[in-house]
Every structure is written in C-alpha cells, then in structure tokens.
N, C-alpha and C. Protein backbone atom coordinates (compact mmCIF):
# COMPACT_ATOMS: atom_id res chain seq x y z
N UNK A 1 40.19 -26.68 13.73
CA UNK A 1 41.59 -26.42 13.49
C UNK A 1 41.77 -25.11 12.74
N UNK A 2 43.14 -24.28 13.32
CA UNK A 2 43.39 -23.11 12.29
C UNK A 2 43.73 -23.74 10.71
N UNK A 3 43.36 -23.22 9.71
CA UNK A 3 44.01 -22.64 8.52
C UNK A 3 45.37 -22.87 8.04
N UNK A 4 45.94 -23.19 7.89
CA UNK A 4 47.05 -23.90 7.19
C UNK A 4 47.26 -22.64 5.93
N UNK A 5 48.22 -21.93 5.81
CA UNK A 5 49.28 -21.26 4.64
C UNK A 5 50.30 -21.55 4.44
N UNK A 6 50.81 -21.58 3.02
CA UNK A 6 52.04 -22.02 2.33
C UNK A 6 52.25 -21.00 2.09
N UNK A 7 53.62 -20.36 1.30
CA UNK A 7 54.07 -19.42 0.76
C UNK A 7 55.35 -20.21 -0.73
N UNK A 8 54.86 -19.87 -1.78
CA UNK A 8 55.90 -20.66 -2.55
C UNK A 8 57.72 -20.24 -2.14
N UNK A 9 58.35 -21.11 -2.39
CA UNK A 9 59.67 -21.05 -2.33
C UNK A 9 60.43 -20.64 -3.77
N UNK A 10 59.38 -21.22 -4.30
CA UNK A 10 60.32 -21.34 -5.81
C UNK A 10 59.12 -22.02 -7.15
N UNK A 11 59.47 -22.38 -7.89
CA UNK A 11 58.46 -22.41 -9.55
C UNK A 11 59.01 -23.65 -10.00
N UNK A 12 58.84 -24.56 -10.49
CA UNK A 12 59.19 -25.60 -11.74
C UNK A 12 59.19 -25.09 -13.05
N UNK A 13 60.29 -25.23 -13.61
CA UNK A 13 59.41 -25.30 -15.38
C UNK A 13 59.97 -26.33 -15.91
N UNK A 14 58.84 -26.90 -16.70
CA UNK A 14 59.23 -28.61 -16.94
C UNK A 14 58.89 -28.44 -18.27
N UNK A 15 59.16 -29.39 -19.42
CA UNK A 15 58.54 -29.41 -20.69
C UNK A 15 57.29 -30.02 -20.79
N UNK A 16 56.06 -30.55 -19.58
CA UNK A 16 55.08 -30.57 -19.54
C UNK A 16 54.38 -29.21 -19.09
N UNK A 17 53.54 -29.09 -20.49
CA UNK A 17 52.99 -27.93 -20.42
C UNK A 17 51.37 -27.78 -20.69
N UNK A 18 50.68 -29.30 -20.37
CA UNK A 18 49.86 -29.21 -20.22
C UNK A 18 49.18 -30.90 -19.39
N UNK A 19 48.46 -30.81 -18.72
CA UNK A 19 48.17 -31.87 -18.03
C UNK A 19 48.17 -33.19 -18.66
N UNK A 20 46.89 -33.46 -19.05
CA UNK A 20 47.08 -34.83 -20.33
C UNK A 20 48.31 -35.15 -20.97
N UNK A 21 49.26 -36.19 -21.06
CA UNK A 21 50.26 -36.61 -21.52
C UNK A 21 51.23 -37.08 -20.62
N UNK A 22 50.96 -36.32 -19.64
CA UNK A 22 52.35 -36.21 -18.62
C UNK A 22 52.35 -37.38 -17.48
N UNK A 23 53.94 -38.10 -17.58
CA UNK A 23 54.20 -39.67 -16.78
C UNK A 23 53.43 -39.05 -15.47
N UNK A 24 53.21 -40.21 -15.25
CA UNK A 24 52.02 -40.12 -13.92
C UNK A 24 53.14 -40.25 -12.68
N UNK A 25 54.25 -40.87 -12.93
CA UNK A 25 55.18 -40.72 -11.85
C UNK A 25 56.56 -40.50 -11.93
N UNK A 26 57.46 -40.21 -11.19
CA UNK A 26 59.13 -40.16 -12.05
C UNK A 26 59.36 -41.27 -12.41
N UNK A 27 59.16 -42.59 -11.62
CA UNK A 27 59.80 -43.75 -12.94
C UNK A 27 59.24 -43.54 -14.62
N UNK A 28 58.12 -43.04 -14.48
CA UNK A 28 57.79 -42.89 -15.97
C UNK A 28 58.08 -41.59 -16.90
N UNK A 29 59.35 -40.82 -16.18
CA UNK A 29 59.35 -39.75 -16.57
C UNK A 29 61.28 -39.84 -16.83
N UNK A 30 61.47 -41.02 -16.79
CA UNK A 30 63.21 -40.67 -17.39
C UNK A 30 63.45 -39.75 -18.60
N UNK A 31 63.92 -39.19 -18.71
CA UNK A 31 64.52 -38.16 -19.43
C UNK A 31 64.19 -37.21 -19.72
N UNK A 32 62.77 -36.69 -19.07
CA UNK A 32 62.12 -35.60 -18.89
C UNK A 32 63.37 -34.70 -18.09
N UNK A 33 63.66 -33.46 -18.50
CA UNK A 33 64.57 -32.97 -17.49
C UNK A 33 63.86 -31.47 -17.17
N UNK A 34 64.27 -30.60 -16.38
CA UNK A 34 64.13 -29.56 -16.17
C UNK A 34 64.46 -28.74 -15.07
N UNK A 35 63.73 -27.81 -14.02
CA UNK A 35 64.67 -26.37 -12.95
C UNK A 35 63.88 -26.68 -12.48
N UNK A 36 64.40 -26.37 -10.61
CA UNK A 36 63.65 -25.55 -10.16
C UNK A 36 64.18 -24.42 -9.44
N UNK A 37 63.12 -23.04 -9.97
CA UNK A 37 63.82 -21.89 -9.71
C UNK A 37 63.60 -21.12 -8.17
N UNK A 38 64.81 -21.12 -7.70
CA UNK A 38 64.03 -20.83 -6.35
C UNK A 38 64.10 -19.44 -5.82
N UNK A 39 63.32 -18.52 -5.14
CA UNK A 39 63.20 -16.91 -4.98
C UNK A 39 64.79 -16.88 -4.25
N UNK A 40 65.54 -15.48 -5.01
CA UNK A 40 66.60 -15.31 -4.17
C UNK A 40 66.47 -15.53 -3.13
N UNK A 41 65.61 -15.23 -2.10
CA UNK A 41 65.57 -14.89 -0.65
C UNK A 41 66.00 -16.90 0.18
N UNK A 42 65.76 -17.66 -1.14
CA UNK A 42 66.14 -18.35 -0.36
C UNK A 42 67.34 -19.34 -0.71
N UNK A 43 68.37 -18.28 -1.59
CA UNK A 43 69.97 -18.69 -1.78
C UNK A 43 70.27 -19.94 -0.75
N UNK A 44 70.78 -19.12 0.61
CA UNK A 44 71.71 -20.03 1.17
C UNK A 44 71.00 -21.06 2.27
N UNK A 45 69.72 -21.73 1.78
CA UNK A 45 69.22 -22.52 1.51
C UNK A 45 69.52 -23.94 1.09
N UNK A 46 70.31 -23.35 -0.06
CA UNK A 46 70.84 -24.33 -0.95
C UNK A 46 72.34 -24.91 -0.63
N UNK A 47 72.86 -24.49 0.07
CA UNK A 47 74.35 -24.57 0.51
C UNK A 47 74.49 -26.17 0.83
N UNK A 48 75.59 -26.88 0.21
CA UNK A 48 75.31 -27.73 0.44
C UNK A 48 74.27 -29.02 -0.29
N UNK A 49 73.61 -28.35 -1.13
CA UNK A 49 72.58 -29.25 -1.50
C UNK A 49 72.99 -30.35 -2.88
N UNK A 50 73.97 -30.07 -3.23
CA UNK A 50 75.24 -30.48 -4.48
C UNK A 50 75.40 -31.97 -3.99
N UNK A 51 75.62 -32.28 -3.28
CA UNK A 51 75.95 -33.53 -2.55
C UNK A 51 74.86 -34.93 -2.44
N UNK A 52 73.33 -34.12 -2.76
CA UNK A 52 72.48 -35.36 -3.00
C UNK A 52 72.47 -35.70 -4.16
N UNK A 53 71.96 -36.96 -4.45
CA UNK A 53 72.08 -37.17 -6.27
C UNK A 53 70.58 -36.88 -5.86
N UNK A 54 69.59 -37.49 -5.34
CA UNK A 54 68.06 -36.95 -5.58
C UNK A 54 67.29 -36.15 -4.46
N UNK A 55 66.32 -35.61 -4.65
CA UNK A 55 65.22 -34.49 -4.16
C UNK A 55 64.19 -34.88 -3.34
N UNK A 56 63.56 -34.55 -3.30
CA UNK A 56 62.43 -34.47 -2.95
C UNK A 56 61.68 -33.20 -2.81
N UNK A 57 60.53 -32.76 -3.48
CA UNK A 57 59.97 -31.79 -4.18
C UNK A 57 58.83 -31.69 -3.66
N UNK A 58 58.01 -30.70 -3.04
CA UNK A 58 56.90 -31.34 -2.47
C UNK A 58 56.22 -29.50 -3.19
N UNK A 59 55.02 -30.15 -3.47
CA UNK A 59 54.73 -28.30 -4.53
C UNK A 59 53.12 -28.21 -4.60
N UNK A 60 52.30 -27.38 -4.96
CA UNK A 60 51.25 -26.81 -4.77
C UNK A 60 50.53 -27.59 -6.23
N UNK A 61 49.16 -28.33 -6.30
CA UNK A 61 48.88 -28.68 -7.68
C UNK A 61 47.74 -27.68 -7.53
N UNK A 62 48.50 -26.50 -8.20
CA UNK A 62 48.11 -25.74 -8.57
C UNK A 62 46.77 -25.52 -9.95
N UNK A 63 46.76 -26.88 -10.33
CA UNK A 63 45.72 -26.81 -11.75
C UNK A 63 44.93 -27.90 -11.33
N UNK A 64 44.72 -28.36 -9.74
CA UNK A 64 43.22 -29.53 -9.46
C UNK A 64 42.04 -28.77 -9.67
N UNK A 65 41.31 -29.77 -10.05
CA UNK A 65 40.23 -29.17 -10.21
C UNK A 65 39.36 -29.45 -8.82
N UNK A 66 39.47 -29.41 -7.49
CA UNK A 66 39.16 -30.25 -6.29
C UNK A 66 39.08 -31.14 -6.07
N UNK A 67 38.53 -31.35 -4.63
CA UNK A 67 39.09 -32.58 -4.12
C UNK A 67 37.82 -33.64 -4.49
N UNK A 68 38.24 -34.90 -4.65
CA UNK A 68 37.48 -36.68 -5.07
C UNK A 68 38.18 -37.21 -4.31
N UNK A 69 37.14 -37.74 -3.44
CA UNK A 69 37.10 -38.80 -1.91
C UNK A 69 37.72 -40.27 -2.70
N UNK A 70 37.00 -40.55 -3.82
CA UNK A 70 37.73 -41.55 -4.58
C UNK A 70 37.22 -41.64 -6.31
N UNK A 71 38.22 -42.34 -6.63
CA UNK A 71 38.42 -42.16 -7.99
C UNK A 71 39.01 -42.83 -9.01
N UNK A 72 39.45 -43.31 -9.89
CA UNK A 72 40.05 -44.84 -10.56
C UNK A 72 41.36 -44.07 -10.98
N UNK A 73 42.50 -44.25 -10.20
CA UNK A 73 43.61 -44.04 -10.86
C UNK A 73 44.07 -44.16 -11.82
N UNK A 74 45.39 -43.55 -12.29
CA UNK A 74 45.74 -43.95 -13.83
C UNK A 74 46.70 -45.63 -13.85
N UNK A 75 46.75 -46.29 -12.83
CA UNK A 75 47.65 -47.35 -12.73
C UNK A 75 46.33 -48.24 -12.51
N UNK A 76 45.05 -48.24 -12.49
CA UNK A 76 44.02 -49.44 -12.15
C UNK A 76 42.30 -48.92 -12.56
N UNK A 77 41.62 -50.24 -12.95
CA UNK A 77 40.45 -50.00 -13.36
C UNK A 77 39.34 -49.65 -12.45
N UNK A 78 39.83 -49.31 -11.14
CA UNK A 78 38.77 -49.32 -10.43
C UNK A 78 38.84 -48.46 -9.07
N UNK A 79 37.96 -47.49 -8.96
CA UNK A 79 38.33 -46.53 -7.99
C UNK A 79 38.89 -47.39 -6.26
N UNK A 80 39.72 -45.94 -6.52
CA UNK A 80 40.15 -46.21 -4.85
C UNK A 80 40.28 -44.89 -3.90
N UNK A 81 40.57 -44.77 -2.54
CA UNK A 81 40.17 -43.51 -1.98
C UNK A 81 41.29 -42.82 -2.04
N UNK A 82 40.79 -41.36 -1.80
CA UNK A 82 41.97 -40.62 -1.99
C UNK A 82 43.58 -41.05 -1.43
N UNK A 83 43.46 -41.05 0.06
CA UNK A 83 44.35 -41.12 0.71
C UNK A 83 44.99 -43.06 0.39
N UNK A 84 44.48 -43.62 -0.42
CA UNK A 84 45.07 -44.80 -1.01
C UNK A 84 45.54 -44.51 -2.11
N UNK A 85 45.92 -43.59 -2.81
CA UNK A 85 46.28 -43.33 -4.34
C UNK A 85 47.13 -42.13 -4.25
N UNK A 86 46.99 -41.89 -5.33
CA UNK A 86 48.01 -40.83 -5.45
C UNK A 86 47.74 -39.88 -6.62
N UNK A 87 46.23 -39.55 -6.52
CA UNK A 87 45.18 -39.02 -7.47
C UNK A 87 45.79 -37.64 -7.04
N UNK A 88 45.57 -36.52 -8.06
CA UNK A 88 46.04 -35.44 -7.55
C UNK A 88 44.73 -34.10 -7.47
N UNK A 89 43.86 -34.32 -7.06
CA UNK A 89 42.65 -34.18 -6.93
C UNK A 89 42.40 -34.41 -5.15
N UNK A 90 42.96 -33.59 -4.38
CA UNK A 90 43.24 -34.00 -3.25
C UNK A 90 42.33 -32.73 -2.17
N UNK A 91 42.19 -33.18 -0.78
CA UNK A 91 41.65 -32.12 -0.27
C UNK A 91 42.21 -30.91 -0.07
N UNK A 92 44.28 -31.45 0.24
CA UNK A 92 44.80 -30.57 0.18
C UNK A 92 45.82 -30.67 -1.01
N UNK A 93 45.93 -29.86 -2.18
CA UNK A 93 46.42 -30.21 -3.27
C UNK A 93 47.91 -30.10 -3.00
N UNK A 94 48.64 -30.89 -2.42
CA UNK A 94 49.88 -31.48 -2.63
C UNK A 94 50.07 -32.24 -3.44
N UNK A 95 51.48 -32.09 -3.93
CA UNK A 95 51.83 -33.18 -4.68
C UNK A 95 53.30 -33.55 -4.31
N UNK A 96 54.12 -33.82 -4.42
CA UNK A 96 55.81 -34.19 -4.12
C UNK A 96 56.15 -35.26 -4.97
N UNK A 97 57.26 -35.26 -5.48
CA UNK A 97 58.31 -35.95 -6.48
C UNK A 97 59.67 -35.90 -5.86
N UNK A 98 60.04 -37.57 -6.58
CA UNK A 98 61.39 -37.54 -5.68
C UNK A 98 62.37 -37.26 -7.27
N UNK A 99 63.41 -36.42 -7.14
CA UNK A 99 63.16 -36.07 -8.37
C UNK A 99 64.94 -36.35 -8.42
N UNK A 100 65.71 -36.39 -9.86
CA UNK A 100 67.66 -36.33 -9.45
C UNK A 100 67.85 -34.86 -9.76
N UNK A 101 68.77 -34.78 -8.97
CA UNK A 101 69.46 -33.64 -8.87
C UNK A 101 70.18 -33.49 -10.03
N UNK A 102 70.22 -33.00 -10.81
CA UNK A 102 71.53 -32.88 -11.76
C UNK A 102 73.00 -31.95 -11.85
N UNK A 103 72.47 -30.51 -11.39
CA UNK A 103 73.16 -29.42 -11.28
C UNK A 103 72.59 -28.56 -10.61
N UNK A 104 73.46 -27.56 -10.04
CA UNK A 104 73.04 -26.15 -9.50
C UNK A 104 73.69 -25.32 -10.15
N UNK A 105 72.77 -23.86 -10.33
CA UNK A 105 73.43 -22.73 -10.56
C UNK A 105 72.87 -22.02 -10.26
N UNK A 106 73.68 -21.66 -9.05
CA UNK A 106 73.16 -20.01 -8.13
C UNK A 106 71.67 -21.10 -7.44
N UNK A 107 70.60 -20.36 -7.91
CA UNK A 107 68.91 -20.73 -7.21
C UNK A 107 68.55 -21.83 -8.00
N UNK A 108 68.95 -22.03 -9.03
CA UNK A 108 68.13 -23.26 -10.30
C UNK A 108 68.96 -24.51 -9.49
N UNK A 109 68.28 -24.90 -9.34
CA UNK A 109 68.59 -26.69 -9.40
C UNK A 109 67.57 -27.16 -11.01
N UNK A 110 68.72 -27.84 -11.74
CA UNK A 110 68.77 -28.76 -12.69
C UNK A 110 68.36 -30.17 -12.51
N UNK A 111 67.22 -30.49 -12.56
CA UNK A 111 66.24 -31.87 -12.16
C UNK A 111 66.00 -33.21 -13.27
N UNK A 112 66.49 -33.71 -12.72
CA UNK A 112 65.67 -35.11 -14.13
C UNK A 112 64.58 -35.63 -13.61
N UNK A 113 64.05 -36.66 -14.22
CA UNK A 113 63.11 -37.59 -14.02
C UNK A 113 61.53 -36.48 -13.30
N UNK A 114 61.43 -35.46 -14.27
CA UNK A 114 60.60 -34.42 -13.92
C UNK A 114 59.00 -35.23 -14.33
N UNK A 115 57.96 -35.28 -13.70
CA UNK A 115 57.08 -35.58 -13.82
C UNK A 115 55.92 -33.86 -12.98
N UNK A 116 56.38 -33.15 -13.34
CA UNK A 116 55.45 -31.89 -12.75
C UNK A 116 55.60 -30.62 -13.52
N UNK A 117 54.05 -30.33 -13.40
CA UNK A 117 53.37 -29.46 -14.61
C UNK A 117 54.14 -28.09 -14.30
N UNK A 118 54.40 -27.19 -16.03
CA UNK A 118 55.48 -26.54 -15.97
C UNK A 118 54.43 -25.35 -15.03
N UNK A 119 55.45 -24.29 -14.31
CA UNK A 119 54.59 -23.44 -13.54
C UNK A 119 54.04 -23.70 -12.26
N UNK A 120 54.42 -24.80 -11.54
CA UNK A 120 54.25 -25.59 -10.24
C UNK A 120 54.93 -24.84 -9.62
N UNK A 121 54.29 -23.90 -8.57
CA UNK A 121 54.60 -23.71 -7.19
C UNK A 121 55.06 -24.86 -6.42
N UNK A 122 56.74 -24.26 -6.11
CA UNK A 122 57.53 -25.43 -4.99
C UNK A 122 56.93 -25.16 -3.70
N UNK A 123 56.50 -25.82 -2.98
CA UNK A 123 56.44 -25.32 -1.40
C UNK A 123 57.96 -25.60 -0.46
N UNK A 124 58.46 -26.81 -0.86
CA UNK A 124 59.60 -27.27 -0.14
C UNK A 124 60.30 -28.24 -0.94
N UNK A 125 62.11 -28.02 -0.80
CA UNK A 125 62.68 -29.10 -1.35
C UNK A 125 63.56 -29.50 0.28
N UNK A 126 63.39 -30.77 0.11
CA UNK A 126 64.33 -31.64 0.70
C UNK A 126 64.83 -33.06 0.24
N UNK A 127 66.42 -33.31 0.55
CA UNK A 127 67.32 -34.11 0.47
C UNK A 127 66.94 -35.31 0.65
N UNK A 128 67.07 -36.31 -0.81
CA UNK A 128 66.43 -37.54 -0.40
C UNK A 128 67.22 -38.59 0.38
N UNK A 129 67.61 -39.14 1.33
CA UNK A 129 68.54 -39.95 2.04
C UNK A 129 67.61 -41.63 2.00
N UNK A 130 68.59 -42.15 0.92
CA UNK A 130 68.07 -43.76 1.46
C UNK A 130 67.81 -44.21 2.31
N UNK A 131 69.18 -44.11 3.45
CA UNK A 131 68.65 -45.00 5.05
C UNK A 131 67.34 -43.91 5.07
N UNK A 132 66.79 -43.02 5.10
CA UNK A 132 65.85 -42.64 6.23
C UNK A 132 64.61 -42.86 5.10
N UNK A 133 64.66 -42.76 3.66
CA UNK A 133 63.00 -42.94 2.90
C UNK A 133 63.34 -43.62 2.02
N UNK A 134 64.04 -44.90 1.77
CA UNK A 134 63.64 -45.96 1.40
C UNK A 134 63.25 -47.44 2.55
N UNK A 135 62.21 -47.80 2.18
CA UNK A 135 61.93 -49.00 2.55
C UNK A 135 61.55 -50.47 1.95
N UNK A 136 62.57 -50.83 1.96
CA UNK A 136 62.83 -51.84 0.79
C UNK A 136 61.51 -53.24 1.01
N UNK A 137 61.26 -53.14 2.62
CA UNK A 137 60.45 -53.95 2.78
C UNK A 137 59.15 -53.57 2.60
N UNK A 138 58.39 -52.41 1.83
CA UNK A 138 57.53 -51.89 2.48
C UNK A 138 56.38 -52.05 1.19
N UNK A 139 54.82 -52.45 2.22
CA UNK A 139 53.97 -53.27 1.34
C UNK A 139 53.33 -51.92 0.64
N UNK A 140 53.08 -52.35 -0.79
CA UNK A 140 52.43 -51.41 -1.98
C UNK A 140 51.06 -51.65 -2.04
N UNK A 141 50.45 -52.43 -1.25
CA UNK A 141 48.76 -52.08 -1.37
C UNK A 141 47.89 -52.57 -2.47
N UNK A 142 47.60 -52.24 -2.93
CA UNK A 142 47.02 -52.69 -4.53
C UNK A 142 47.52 -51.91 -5.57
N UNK A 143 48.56 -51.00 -5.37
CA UNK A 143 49.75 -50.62 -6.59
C UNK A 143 50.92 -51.97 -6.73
N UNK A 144 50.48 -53.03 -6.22
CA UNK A 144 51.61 -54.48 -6.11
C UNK A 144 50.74 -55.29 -7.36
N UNK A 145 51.60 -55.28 -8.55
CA UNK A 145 51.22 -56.15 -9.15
C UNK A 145 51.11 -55.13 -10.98
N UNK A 146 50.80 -53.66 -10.38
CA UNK A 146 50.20 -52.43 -11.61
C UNK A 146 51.16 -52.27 -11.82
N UNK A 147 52.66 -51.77 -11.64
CA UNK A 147 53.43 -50.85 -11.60
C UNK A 147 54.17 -51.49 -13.35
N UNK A 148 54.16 -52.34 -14.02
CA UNK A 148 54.68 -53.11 -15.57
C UNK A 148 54.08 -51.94 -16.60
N UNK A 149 55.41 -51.83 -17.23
CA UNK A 149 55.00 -50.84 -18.38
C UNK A 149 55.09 -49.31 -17.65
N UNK A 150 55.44 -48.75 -16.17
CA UNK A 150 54.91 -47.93 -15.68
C UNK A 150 56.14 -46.69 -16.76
N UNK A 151 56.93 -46.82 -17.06
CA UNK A 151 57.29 -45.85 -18.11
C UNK A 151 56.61 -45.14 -19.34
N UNK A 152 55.52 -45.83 -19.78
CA UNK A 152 55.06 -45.52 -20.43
C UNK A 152 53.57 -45.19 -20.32
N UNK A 153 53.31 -45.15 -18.98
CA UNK A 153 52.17 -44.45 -18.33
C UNK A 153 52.12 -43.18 -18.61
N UNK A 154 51.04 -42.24 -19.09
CA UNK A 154 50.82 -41.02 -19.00
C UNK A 154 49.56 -40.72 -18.66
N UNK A 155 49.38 -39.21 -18.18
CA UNK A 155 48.07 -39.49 -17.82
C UNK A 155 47.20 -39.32 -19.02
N UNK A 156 45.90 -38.70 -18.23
CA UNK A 156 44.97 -38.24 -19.52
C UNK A 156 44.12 -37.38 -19.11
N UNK A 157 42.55 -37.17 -19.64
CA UNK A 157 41.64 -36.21 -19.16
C UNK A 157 40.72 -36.50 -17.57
N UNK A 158 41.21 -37.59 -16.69
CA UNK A 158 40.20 -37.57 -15.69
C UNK A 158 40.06 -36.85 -14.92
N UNK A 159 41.11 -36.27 -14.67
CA UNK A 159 41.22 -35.50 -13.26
C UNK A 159 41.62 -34.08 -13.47
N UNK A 160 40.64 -33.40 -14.87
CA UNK A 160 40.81 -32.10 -15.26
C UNK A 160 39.39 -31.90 -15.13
C-alpha cells in the first residue's frame, strides 16, 4: 500500500501540559475546557459549525512513544490488543475525542470536556450527530463493567 499523509488543520491548547495526569477520556475530563485553533486557510470551514453542541476531534498523538500490539490499559489490569483498547501507543498514532462545543470566534472553537495534550495537531473536526454515532445498543467488550469512578481516571507513566 501507498503511504498515507496528513497535513494539520489546526493545534489544541488544553491545560494538560504534560502526559501523566491527564483524564484518560472526556467523561473524565468535565471541566477541563479549552481551543481549537484552526489555520486561517481553513475559515469557511467552519460556517455553520455553531449549531452542534459536540465535536468530534480526530488529531495526531503527537508525543507516542510507538506502536504496542498490546498492553494493560488505564481502565483494566490486564493487557489487551491494540485495536481492542484505546491505548494511544498505536501503529498509526491517532487519537479523536468527542469533545462540546462551547463557542466560536473567527478559527478558535471553544471546547469542554478536553481530554488532549496541549499542542495536539488537529487532523480533522467533524460534527457529532446522535442519530448517526450514537449507539445506544452497542456492546463495550471488556470496557463493560470498568467504566465506575471513570471521572476520576487519569493516566500515568505507561505509555511514555
């Protein structure tokens, strides 16, 4: 297969400013708030975008240290494979957050429930729509049963 390139869209800056500490997911990240700043070039982009209450953020983890086939998440004692988790130690270092919208001005979108390291290359934002990405019926795997206390999840040193 060819090569795969991104080009950033835009930057995060969050008040996590360093890996260790930071909610491992947005439920555990209420009141974390912060931007994302996006390159003029892609203003009218945004037109329109006022109207979702939440995001979806999909951005470069820019500070993995490579990729682990598997590994013990921060929600369980016992490794699981990459593509079962949501380790950020990935082959291809994506990450995405569904994140609320709070405000716009001009390129900044104003974000809550920020769970991403400040200085995160955005690759893409898109509009979160219930009917089409929630699934209310939809089975959690062996994250069914972890998710108690998940507010007060943070991470730590494994996956530096």
């Amino acid at each position: 297969m060819e090569p795969v390139t991104f080009s950033p869209v835009g930057v995060v800056h969050s008040p996590h400013k360093e890996l260790a500490g930071m909610p491992v997911q947005p439920p555990a990240a209420a009141g974390f708030t912060g931007e994302i700043e996006l390159l003029p070039e892609y203003a009218e982009g945004l037109l329109d975008i006022e109207g979702f209450s939440h995001l979806m953020v999909f951005y470069h983890l820019h500070k993995s240290a490579g990729p682990l086939l598997s590994a013990t998440p921060f929600l369980d004692t016992k490794p699981h494979g990459v593509f079962a988790s949501r380790i950020p130690r990935r082959p291809n270092p994506l990450g995405f957050s569904v994140v609320r919208l709070l405000s716009r001005e001009g390129c900044v979108l104003k974000i809550g429930n920020v769970d991403i390291l400040d200085g995160t290359p955005v690759l893409d934002v898109k509009p979160y729509v219930a009917e089409f990405d929630a699934y209310p019926d939809a089975a959690s795997g062996w994250f069914s049963g972890k998710l108690g206390g998940i507010s007060e999840k943070r991470s730590d040193d494994r996956f530096l």
